[in-house]
N, C-alpha and C. Protein backbone atom coordinates (compact mmCIF):
# COMPACT_ATOMS: atom_id res chain seq x y z
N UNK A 1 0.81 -1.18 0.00
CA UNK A 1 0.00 0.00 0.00
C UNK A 1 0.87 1.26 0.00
N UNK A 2 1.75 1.08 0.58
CA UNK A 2 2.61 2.85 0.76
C UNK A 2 3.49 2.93 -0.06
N UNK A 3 3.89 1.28 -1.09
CA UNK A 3 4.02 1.82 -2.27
C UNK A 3 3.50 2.59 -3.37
N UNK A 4 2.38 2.05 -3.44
CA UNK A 4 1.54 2.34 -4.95
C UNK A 4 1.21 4.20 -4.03
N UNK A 5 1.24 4.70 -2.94
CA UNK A 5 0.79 5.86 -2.59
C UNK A 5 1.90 6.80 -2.78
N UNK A 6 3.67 6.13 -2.92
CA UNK A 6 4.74 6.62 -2.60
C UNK A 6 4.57 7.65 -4.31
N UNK A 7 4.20 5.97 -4.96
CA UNK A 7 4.37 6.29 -6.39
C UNK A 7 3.45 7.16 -6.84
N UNK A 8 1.94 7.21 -6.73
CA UNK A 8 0.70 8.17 -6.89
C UNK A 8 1.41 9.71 -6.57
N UNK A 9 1.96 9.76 -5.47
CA UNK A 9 2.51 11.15 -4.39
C UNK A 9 3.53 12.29 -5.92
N UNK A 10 4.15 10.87 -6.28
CA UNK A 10 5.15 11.29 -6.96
C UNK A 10 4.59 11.31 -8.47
N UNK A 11 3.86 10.75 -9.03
CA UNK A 11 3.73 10.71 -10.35
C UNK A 11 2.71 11.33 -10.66
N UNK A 12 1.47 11.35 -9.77
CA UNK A 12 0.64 12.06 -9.98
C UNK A 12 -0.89 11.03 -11.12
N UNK A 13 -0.44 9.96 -11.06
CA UNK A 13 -0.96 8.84 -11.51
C UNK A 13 -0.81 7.82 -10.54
N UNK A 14 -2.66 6.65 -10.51
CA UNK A 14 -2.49 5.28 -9.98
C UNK A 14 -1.32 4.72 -10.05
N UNK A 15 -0.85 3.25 -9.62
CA UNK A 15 -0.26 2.27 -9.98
C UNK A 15 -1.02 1.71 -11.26
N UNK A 16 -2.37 1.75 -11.19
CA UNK A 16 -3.84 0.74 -12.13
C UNK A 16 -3.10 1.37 -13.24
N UNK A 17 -3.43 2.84 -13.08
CA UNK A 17 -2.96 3.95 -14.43
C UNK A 17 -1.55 3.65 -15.08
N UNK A 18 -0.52 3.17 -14.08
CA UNK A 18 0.63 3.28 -14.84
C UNK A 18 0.78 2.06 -15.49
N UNK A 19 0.29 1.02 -14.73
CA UNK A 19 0.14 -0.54 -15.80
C UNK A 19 -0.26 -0.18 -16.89
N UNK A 20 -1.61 0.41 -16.70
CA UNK A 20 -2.49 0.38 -17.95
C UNK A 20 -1.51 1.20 -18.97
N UNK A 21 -1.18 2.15 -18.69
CA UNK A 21 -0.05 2.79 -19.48
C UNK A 21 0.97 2.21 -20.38
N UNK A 22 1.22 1.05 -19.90
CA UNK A 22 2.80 0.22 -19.96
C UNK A 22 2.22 -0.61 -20.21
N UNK A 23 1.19 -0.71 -21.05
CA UNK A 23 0.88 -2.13 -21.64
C UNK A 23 0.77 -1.59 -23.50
N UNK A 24 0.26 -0.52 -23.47
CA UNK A 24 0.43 -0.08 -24.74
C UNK A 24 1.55 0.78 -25.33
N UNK A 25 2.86 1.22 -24.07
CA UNK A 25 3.85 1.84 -24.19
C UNK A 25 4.98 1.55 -23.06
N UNK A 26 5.70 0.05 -23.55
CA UNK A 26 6.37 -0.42 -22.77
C UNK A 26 7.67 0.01 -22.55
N UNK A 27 8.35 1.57 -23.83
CA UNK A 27 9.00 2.09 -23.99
C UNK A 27 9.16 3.02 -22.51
N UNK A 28 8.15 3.68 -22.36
CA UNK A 28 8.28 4.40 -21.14
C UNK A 28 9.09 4.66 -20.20
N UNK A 29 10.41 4.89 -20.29
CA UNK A 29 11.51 4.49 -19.14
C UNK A 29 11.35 5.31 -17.89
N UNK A 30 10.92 6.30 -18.04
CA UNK A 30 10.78 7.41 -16.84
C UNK A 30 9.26 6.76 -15.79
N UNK A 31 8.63 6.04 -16.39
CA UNK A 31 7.76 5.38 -15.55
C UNK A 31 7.91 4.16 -14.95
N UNK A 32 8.85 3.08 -15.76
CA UNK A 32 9.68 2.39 -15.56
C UNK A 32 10.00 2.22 -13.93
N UNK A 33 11.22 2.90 -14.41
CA UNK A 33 11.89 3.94 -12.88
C UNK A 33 11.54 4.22 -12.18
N UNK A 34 9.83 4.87 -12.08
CA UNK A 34 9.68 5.54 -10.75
C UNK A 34 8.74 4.61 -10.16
N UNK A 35 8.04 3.02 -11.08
CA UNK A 35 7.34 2.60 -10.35
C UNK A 35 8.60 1.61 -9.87
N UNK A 36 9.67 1.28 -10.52
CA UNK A 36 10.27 0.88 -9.12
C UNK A 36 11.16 1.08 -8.00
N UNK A 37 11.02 2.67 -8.26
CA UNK A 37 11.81 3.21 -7.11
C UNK A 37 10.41 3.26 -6.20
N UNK A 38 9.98 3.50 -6.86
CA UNK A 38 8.41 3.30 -5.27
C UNK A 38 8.14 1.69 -4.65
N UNK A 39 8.54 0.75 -5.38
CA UNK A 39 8.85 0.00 -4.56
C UNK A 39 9.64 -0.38 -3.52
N UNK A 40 11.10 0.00 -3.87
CA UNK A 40 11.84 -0.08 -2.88
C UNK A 40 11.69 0.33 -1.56
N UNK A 41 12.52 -0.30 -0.50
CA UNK A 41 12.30 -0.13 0.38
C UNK A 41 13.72 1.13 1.12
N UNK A 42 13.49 1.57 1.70
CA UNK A 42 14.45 2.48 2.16
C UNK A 42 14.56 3.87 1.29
N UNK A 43 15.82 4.51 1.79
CA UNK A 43 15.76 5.77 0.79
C UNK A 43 16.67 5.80 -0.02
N UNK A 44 16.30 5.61 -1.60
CA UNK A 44 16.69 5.48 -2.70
C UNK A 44 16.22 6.86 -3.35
N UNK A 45 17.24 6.95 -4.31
CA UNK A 45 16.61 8.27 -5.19
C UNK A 45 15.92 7.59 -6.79
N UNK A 46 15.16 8.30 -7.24
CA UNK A 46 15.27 7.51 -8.70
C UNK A 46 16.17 7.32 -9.61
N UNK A 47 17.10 8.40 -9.38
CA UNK A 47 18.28 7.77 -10.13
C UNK A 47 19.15 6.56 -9.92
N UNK A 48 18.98 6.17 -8.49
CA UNK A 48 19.39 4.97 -8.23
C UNK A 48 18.48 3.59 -8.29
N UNK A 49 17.70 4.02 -8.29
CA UNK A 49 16.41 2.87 -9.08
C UNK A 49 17.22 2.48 -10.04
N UNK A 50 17.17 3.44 -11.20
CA UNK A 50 17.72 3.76 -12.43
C UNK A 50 18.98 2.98 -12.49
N UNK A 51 20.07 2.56 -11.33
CA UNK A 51 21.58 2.11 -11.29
C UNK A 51 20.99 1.07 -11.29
N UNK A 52 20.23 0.35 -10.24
CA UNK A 52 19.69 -1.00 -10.23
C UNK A 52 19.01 -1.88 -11.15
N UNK A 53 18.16 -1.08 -12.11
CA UNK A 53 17.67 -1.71 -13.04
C UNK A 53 18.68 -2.12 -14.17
N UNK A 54 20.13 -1.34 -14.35
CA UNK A 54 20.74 -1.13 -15.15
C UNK A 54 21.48 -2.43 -15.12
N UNK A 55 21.77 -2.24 -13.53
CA UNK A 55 22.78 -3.52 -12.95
C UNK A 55 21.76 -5.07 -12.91
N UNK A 56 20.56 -5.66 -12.67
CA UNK A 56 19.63 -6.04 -13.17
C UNK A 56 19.33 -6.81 -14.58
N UNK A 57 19.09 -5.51 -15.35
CA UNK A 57 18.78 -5.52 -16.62
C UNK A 57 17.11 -5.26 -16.21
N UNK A 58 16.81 -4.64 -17.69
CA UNK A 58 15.56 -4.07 -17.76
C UNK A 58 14.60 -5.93 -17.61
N UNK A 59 14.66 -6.74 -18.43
CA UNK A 59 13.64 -7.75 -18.37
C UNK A 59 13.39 -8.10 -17.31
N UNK A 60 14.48 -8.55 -16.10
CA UNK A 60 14.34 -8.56 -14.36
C UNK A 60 13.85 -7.09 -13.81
N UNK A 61 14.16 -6.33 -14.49
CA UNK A 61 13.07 -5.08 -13.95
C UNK A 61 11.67 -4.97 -13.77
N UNK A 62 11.06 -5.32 -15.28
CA UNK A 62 10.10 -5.88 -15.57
C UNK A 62 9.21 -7.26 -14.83
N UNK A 63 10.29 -8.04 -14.73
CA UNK A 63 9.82 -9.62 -14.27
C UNK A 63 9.33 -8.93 -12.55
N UNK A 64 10.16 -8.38 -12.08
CA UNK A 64 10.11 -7.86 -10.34
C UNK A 64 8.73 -7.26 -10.55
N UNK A 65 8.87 -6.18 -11.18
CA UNK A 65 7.53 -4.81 -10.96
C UNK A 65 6.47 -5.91 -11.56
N UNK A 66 6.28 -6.70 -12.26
CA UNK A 66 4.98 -7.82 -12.55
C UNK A 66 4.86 -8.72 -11.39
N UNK A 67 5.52 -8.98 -10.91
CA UNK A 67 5.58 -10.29 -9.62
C UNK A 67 5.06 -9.22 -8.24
N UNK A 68 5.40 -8.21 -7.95
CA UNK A 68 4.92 -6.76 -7.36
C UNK A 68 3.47 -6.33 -7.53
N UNK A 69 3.20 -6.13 -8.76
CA UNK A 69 1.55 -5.83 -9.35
C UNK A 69 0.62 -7.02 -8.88
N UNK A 70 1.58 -8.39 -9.30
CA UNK A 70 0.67 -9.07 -8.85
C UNK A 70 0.48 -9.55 -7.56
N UNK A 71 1.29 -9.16 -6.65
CA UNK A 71 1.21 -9.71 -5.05
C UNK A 71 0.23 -8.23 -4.53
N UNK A 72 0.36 -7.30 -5.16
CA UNK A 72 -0.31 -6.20 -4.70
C UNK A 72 -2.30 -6.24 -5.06
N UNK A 73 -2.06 -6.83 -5.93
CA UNK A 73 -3.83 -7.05 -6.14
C UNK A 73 -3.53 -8.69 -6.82
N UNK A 74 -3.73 -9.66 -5.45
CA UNK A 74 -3.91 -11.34 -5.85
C UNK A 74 -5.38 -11.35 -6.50
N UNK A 75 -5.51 -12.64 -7.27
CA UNK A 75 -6.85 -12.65 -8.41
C UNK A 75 -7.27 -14.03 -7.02
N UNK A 76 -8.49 -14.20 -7.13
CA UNK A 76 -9.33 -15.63 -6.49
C UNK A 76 -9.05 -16.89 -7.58
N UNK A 77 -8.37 -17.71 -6.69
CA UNK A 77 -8.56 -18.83 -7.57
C UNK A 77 -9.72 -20.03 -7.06
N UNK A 78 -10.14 -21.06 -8.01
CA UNK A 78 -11.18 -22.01 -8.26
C UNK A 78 -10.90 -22.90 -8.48
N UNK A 79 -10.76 -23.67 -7.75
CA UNK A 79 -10.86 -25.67 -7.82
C UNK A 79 -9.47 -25.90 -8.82
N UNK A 80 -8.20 -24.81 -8.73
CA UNK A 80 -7.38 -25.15 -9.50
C UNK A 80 -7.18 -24.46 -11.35
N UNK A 81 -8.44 -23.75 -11.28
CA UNK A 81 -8.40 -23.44 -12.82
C UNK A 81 -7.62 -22.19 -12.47
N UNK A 82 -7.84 -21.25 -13.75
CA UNK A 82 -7.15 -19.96 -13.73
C UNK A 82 -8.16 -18.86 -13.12
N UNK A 83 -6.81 -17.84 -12.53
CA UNK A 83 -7.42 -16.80 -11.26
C UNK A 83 -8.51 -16.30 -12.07
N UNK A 84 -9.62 -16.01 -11.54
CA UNK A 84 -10.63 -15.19 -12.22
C UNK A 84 -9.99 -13.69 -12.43
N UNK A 85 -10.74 -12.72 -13.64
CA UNK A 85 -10.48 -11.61 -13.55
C UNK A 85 -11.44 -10.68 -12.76
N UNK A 86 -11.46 -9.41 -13.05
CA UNK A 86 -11.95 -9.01 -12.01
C UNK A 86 -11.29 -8.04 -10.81
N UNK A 87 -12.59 -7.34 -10.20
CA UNK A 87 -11.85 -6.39 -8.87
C UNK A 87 -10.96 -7.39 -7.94
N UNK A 88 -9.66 -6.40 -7.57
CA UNK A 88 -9.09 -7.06 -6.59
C UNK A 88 -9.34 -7.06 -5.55
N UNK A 89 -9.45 -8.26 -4.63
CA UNK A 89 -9.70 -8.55 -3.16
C UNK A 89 -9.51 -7.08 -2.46
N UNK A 90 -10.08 -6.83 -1.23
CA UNK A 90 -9.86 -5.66 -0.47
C UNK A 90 -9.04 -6.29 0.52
N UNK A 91 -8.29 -5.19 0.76
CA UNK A 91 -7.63 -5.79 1.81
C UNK A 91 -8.02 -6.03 3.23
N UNK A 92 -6.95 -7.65 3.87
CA UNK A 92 -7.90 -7.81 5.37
C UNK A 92 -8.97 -8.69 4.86
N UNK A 93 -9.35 -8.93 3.52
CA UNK A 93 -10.62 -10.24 3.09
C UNK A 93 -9.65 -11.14 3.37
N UNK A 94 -10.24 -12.43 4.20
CA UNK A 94 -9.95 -13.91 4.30
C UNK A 94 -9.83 -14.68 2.99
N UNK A 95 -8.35 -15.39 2.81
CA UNK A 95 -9.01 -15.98 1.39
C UNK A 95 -9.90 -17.12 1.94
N UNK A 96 -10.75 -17.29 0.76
CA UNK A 96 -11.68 -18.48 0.78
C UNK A 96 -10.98 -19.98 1.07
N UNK A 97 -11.68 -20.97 1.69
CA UNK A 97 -11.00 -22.07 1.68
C UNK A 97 -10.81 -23.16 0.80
N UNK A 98 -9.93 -23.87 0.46
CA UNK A 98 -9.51 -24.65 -0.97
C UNK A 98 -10.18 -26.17 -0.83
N UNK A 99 -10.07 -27.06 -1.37
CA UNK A 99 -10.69 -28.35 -1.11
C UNK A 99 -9.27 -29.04 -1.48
């Protein structure tokens, strides 16, 4: 949560918004950057985001901030099939129980 607010504070756009963004303009490097300097933890500047992704590589940049999006809004899963789509859980909901 005090990520996606670190990043909103600073960008002036959702997290929802900046996905949605970066799905039709994956070029974007300056958004890149700042959604994962808003992840990090501690005090980083974005330019050092920027060192890390470099040192990294952009596709592990990518692979992190997707593995991130998705721990930040989990989908419901069903008897094993694939997560439904759909609003994400609120937070503090119990997941349901599995069989």
């Amino acid at each position: 949560m005090n990520a996606m607010c670190k990043y909103q504070d600073r960008a002036g756009e959702t997290l929802i918004a900046a996905v949605d963004a970066l799905q039709g303009a994956s070029s974007d490097v300056v958004r890149i950057r700042r959604l994962f300097w808003a992840g990090l933890v501690g005090e980083f500047s974005e330019g050092q985001a920027g060192d890390i992704i470099d040192a990294i590589g952009l596709p592990k940049a990518f692979e992190v901030l997707g593995d991130a999006v998705q721990a930040a809004f989990p989908q419901e899963k069903t008897d094993g099939a694939a997560p439904k789509a759909g609003k994400p859980k609120a937070a503090g909901t119990p997941p349901k129980p599995t069989s």
